[in-house]
C-alpha atoms as a PDB file:
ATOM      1  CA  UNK A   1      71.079-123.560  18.407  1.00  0.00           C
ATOM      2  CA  UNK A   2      69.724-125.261  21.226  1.00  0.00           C
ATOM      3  CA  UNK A   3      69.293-121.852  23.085  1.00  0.00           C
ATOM      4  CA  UNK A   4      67.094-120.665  20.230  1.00  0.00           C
ATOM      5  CA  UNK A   5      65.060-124.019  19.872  1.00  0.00           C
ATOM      6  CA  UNK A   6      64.281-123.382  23.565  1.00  0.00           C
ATOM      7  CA  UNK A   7      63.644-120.116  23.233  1.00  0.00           C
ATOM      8  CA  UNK A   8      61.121-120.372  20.415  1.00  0.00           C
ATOM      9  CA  UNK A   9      59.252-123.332  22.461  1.00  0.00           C
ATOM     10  CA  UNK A  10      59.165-121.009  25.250  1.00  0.00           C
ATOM     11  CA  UNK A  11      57.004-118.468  23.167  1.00  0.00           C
ATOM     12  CA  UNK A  12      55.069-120.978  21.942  1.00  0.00           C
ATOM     13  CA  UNK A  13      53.973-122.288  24.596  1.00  0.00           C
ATOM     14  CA  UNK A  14      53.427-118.784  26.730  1.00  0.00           C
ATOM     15  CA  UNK A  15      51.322-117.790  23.490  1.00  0.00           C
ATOM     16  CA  UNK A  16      49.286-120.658  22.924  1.00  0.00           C
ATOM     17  CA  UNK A  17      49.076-123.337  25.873  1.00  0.00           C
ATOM     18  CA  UNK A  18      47.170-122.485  29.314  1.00  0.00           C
ATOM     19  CA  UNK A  19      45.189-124.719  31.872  1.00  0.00           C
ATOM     20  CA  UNK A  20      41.864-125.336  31.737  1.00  0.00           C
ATOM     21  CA  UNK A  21      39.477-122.695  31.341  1.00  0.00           C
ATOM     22  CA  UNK A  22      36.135-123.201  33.047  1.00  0.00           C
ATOM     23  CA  UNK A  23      33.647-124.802  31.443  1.00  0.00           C
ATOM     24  CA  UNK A  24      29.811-123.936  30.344  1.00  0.00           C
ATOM     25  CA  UNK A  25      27.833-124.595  33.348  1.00  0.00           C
ATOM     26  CA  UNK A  26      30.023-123.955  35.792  1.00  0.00           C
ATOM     27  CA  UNK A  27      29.491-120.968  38.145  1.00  0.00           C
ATOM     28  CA  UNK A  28      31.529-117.385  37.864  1.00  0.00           C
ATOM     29  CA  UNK A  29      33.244-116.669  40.658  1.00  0.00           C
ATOM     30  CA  UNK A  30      32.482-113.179  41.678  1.00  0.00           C
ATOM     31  CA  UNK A  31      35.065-110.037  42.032  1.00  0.00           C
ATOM     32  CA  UNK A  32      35.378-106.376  41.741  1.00  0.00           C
ATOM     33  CA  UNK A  33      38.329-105.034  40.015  1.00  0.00           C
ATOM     34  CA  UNK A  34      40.070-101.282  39.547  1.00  0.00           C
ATOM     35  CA  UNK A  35      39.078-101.020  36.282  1.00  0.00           C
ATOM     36  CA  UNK A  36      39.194 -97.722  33.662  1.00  0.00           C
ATOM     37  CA  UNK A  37      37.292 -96.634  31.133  1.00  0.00           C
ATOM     38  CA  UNK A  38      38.117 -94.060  28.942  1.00  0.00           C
ATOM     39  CA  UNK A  39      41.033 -93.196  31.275  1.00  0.00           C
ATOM     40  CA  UNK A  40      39.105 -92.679  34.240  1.00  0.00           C
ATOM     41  CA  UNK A  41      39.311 -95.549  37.503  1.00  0.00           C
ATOM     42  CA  UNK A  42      36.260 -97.011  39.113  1.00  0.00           C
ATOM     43  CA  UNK A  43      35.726-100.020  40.741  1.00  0.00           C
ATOM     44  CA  UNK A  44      33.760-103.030  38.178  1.00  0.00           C
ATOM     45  CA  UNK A  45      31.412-105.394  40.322  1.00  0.00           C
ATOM     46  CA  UNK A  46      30.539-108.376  38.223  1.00  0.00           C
ATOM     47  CA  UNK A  47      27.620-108.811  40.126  1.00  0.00           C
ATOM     48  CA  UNK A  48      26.325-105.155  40.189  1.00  0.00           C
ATOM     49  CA  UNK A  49      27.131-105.789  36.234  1.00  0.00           C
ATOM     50  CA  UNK A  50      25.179-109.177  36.039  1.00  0.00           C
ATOM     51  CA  UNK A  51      21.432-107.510  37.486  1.00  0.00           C
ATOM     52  CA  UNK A  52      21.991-105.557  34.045  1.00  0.00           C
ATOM     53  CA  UNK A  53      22.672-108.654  31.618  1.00  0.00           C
ATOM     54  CA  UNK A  54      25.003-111.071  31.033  1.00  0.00           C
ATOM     55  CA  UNK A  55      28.785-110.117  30.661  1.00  0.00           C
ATOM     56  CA  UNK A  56      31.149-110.569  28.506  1.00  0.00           C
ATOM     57  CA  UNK A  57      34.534-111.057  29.999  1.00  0.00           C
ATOM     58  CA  UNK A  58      37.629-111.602  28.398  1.00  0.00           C
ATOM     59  CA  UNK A  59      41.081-111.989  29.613  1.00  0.00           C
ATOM     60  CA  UNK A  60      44.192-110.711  27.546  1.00  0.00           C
ATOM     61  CA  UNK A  61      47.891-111.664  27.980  1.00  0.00           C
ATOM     62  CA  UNK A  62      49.359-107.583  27.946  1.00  0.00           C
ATOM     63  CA  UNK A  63      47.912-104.132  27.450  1.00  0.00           C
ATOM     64  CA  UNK A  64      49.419-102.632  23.725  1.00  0.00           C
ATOM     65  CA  UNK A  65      50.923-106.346  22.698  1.00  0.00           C
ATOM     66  CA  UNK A  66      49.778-106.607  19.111  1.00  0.00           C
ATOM     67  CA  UNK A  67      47.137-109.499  19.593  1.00  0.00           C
ATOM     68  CA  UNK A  68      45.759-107.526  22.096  1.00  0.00           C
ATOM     69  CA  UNK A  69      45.698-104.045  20.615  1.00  0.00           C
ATOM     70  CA  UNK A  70      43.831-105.890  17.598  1.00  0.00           C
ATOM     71  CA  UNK A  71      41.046-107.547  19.998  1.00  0.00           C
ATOM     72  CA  UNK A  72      40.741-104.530  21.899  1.00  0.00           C
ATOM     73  CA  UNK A  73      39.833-102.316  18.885  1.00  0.00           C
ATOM     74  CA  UNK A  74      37.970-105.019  17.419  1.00  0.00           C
ATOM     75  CA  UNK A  75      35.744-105.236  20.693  1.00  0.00           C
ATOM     76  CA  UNK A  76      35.437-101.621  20.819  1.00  0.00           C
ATOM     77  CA  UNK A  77      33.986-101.835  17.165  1.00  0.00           C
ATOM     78  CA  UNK A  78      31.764-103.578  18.065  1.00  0.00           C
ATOM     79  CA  UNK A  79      31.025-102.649  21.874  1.00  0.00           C
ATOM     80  CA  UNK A  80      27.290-100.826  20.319  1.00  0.00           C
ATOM     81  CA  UNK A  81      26.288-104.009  19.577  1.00  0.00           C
ATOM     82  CA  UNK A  82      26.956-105.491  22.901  1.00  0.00           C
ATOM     83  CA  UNK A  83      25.069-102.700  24.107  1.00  0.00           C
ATOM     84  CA  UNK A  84      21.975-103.271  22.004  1.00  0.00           C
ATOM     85  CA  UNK A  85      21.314-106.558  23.702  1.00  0.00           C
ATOM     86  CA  UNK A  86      22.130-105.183  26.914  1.00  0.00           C
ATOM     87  CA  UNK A  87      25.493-106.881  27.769  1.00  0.00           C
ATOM     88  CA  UNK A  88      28.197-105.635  29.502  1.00  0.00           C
ATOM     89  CA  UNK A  89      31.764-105.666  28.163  1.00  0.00           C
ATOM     90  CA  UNK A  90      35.097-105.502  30.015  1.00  0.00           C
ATOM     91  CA  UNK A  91      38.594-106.807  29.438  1.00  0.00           C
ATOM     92  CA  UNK A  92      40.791-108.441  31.932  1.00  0.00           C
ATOM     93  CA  UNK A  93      45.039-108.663  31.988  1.00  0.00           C
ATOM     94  CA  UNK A  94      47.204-108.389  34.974  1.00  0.00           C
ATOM     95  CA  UNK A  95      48.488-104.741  33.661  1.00  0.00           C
ATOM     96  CA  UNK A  96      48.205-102.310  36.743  1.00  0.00           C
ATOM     97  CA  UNK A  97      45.873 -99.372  36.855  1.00  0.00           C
ATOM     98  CA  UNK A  98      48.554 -97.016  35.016  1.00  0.00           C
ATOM     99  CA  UNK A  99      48.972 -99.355  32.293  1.00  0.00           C
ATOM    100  CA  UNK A 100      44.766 -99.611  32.065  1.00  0.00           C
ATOM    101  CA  UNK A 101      43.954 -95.928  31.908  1.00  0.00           C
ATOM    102  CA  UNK A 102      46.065 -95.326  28.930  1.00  0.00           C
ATOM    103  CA  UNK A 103      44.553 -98.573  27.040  1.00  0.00           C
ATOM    104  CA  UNK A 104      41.219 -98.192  27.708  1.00  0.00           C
ATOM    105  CA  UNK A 105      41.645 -94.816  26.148  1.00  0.00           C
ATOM    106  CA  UNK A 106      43.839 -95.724  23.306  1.00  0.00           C
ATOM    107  CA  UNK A 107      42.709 -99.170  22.263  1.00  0.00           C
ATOM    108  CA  UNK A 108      39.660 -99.364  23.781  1.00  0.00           C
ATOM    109  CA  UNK A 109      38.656 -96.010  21.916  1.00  0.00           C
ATOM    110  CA  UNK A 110      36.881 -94.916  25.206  1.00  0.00           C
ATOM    111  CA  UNK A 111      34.052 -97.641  24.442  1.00  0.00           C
ATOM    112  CA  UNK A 112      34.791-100.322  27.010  1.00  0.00           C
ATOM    113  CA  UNK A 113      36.155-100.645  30.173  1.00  0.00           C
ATOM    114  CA  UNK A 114      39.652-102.988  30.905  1.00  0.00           C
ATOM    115  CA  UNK A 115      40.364-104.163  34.529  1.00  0.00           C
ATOM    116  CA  UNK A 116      43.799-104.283  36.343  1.00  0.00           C
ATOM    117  CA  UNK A 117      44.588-107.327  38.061  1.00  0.00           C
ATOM    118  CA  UNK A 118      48.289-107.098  38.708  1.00  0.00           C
ATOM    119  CA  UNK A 119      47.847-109.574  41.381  1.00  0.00           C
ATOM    120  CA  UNK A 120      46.236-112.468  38.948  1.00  0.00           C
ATOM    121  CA  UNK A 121      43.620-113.460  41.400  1.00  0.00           C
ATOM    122  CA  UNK A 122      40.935-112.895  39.066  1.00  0.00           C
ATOM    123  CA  UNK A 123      42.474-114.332  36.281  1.00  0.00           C
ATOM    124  CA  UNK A 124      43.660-117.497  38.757  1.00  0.00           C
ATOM    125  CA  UNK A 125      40.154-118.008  40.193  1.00  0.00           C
ATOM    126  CA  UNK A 126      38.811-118.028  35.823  1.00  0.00           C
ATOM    127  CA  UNK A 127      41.717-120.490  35.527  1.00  0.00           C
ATOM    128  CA  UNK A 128      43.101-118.121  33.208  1.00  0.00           C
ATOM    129  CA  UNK A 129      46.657-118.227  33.521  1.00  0.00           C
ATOM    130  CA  UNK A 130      49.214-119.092  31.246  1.00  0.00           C
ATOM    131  CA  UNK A 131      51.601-122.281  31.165  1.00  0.00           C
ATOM    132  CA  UNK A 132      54.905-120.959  31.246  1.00  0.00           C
ATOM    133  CA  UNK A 133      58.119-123.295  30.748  1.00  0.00           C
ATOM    134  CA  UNK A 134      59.592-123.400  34.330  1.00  0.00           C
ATOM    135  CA  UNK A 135      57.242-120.825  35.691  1.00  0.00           C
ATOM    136  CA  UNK A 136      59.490-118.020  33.940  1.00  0.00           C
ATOM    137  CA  UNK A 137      58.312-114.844  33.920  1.00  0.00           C
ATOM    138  CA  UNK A 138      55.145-112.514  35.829  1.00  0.00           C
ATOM    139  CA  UNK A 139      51.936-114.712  35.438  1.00  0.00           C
ATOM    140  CA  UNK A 140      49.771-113.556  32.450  1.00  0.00           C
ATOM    141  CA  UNK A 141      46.303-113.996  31.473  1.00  0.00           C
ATOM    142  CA  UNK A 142      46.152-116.670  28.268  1.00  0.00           C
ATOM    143  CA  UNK A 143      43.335-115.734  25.936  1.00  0.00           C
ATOM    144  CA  UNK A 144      39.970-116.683  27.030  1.00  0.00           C
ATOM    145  CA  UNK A 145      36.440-114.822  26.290  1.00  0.00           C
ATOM    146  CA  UNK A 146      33.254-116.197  28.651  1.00  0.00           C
ATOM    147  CA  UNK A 147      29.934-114.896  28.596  1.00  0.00           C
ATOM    148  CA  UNK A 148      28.036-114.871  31.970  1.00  0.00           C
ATOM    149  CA  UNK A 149      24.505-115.251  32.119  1.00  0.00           C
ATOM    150  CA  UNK A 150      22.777-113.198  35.126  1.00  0.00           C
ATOM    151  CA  UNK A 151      22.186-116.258  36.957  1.00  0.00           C
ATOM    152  CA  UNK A 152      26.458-116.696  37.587  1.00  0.00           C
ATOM    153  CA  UNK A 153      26.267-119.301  35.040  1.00  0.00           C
ATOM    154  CA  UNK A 154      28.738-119.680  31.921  1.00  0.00           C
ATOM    155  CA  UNK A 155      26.835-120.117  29.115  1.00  0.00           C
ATOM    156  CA  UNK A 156      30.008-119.313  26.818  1.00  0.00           C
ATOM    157  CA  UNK A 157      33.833-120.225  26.999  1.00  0.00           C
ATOM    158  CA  UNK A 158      36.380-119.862  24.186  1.00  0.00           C
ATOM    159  CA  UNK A 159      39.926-119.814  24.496  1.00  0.00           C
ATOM    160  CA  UNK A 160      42.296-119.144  21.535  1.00  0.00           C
ATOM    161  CA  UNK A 161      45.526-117.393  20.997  1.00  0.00           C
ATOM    162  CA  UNK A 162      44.217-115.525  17.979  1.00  0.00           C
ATOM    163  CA  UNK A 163      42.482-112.143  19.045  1.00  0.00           C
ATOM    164  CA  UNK A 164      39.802-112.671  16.046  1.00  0.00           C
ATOM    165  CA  UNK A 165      36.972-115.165  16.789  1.00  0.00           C
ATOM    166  CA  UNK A 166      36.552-113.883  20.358  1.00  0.00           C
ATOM    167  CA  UNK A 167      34.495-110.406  19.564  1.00  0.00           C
ATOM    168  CA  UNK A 168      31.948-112.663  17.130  1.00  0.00           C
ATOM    169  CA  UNK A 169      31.407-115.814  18.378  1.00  0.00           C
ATOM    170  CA  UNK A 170      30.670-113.788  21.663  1.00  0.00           C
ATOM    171  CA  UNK A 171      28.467-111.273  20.283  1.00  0.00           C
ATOM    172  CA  UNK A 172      26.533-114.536  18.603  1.00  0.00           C
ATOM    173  CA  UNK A 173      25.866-116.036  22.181  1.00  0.00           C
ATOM    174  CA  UNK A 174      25.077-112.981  23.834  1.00  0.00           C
ATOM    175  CA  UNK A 175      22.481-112.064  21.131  1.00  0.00           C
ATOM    176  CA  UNK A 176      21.266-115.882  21.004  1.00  0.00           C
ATOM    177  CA  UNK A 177      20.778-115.073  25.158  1.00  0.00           C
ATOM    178  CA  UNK A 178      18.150-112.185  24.253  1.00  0.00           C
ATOM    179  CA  UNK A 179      16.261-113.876  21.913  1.00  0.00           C
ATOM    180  CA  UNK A 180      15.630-116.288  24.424  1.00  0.00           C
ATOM    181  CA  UNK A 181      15.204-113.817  27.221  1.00  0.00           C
ATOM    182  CA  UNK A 182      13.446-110.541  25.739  1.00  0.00           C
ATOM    183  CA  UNK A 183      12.872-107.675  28.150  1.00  0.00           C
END
C-alpha cells in the first residue's frame, strides 16, 4: 500500500509540480534547436523567428503522451490563426529528432513545427523542467506556453498541466500584441 501511495504521489507531482517558470518581463534567452516540421529537420532560430513577430513557445512533457497529442492537435487547429497575426508557433519537449519528425507529422498535422531538445538545455535555461521525487527519471519539460514579443521580452507565461487553456489564452495575447502593433 505504501508502494502505491508513493507511486501515485510520484505521478502527481511529475504531472503537475515544476519550478518556476519565467516571468512577464523577463528576457528570452535565445537558442536554435533541430526542429521538424512536417517530418522534415531544420534548424529553428528564435531570433531569426522574432524579426517576423512574436513567438509562441510552448514546452510539452513527451511526444504522443495523451495531454500532449491533445495540445498538439489543438495548436495545429488553430496554427492559421497564429499565422494571421503573424506569430510564429513551435513546440518544445526533450524527445530527440526521430521522435520529432514523426509528431510533427502526425500530431502536428504538418502545421507547426516541434523542436528536439534531448539535452534539456532549452527547456533548463526557460526553467521548464519538471520536479521529480528524488530526481527519478530523464528530465522532462512541465507544461508551460510563453509568448515572446520581438523585443526578447515575455509578454505571456502560463503554466498548467492541462493541455487546454494554452492554445487560447495564447492566441488572445498574441492577437491583443497586433492590435497594439499593426503592420
Amino acid at each position: 500500500m505504501k508502494r502505491l501511495a508513493a507511486g501515485i504521489l510520484f505521478v502527481f507531482i511529475c504531472s503537475t509540480a515544476s519550478w518556476a517558470a519565467m516571468k512577464v518581463g523577463d528576457i528570452a534567452p535565445v537558442f536554435t534547436l533541430e526542429a521538424a516540421l512536417g517530418g522534415k529537420t531544420f534548424t529553428f532560430n528564435l531570433a531569426e523567428a522574432l524579426k517576423k513577430g512574436p513567438v509562441v513557445l510552448y514546452f510539452y512533457p513527451k511526444s504522443f503522451t495523451p495531454g500532449c497529442t491533445i495540445e498538439a492537435h489543438e495548436f495545429a487547429e488553430n496554427a492559421a490563426s497564429f499565422a494571421a497575426v503573424g506569430a510564429t508557433l513551435i513546440g518544445v519537449s526533450n524527445d530527440t529528432i526521430a521522435t520529432q519528425i514523426e509528431f510533427s507529422s502526425r500530431e502536428c498535422r504538418d502545421k507547426f513545427p516541434v523542436g528536439a531538445d534531448a539535452d534539456g538545455k532549452v527547456i533548463r535555461a526557460y526553467d521548464s523542467q519538471m520536479l521529480k521525487l528524488g530526481g527519478l527519471g530523464p528530465m522532462m519539460a512541465s507544461r508551460v506556453s510563453y509568448v515572446i514579443a520581438p523585443d526578447d521580452r515575455i509578454i505571456y507565461a502560463f503554466q498548467d498541466s492541462s493541455p487546454h487553456k494554452h492554445i487560447s489564452n495564447t492566441l488572445a495575447v498574441v492577437r491583443q500584441w497586433r492590435a497594439d502593433h499593426p503592420r
